[in-house]
C-alpha atoms as a PDB file:
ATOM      1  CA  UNK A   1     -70.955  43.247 -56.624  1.00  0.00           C
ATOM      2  CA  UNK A   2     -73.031  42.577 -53.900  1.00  0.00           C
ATOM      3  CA  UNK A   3     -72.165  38.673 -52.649  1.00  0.00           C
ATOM      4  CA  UNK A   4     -74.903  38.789 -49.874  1.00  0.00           C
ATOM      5  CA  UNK A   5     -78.043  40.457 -52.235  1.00  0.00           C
ATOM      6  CA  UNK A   6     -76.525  37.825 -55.392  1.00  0.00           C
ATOM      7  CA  UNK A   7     -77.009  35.092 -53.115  1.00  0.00           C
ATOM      8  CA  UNK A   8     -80.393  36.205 -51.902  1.00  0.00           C
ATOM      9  CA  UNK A   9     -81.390  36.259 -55.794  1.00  0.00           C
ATOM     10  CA  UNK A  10     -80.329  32.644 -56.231  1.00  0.00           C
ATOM     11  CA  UNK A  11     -81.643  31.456 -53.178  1.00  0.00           C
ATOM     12  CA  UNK A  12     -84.928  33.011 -54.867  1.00  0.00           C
ATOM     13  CA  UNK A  13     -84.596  31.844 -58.148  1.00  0.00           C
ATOM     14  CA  UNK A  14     -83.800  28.672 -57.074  1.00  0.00           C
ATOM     15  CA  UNK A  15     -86.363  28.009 -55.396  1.00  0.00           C
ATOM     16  CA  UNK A  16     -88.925  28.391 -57.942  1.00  0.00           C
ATOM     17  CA  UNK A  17     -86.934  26.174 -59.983  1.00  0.00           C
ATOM     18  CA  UNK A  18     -87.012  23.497 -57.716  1.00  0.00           C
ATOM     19  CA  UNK A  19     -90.799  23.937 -57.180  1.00  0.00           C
ATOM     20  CA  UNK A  20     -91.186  23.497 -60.786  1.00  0.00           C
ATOM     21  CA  UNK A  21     -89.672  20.983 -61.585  1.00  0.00           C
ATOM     22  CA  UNK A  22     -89.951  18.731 -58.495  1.00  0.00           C
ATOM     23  CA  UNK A  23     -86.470  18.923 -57.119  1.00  0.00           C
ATOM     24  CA  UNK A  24     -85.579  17.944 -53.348  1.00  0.00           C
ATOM     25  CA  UNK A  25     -83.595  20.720 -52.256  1.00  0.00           C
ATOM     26  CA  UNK A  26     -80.844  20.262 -49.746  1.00  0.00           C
ATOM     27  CA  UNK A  27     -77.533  22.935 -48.414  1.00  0.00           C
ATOM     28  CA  UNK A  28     -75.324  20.847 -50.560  1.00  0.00           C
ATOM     29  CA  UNK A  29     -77.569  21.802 -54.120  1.00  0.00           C
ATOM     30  CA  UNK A  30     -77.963  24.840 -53.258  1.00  0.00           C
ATOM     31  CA  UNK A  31     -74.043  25.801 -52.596  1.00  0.00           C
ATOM     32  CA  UNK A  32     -73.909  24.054 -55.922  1.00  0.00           C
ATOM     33  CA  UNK A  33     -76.266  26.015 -57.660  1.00  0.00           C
ATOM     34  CA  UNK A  34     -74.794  29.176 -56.158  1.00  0.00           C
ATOM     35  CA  UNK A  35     -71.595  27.840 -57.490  1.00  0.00           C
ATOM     36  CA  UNK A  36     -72.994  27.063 -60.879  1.00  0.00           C
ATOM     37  CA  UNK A  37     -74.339  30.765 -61.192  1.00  0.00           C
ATOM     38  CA  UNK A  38     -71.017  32.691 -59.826  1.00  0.00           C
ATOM     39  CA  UNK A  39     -69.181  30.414 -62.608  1.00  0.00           C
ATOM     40  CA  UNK A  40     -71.842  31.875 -65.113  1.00  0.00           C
ATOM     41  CA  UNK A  41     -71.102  36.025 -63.989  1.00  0.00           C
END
Protein backbone atom coordinates (compact mmCIF):
# COMPACT_ATOMS: atom_id res chain seq x y z
CA UNK A 1 0.00 0.00 0.00
CA UNK A 2 0.99 3.15 -1.13
CA UNK A 3 0.55 5.79 2.09
CA UNK A 4 1.66 8.85 -0.06
CA UNK A 5 -0.73 8.03 -3.50
CA UNK A 6 -3.80 6.87 -0.60
CA UNK A 7 -3.45 10.14 0.83
CA UNK A 8 -3.37 11.98 -2.46
CA UNK A 9 -6.83 10.07 -3.21
CA UNK A 10 -8.39 11.41 -0.02
CA UNK A 11 -7.06 14.67 -0.24
CA UNK A 12 -9.04 14.41 -3.72
CA UNK A 13 -12.02 12.91 -2.68
CA UNK A 14 -12.30 15.05 0.01
CA UNK A 15 -12.33 17.80 -1.49
CA UNK A 16 -15.22 17.34 -3.64
CA UNK A 17 -17.02 16.37 -0.66
CA UNK A 18 -16.49 19.40 1.03
CA UNK A 19 -17.42 21.43 -2.11
CA UNK A 20 -20.62 19.67 -2.08
CA UNK A 21 -21.78 19.89 0.73
CA UNK A 22 -20.49 23.28 1.98
CA UNK A 23 -17.88 22.20 4.46
CA UNK A 24 -14.99 24.64 5.74
CA UNK A 25 -12.04 22.63 5.39
CA UNK A 26 -9.14 23.02 7.73
CA UNK A 27 -5.51 20.54 8.44
CA UNK A 28 -7.25 19.31 11.49
CA UNK A 29 -10.54 17.72 9.20
CA UNK A 30 -8.64 16.65 6.89
CA UNK A 31 -6.06 14.45 9.19
CA UNK A 32 -9.43 13.38 10.47
CA UNK A 33 -10.87 12.37 7.42
CA UNK A 34 -7.64 10.65 6.42
CA UNK A 35 -7.99 8.96 9.72
CA UNK A 36 -11.59 8.07 9.21
CA UNK A 37 -10.70 6.37 5.75
CA UNK A 38 -7.37 4.34 6.96
CA UNK A 39 -9.85 3.04 9.87
CA UNK A 40 -12.26 2.01 6.92
CA UNK A 41 -9.17 -0.15 4.72
Amino acid sequence: MDLVRLSEDVEQISRGYARRFGIERSSAWFLLKLQEEIGEL
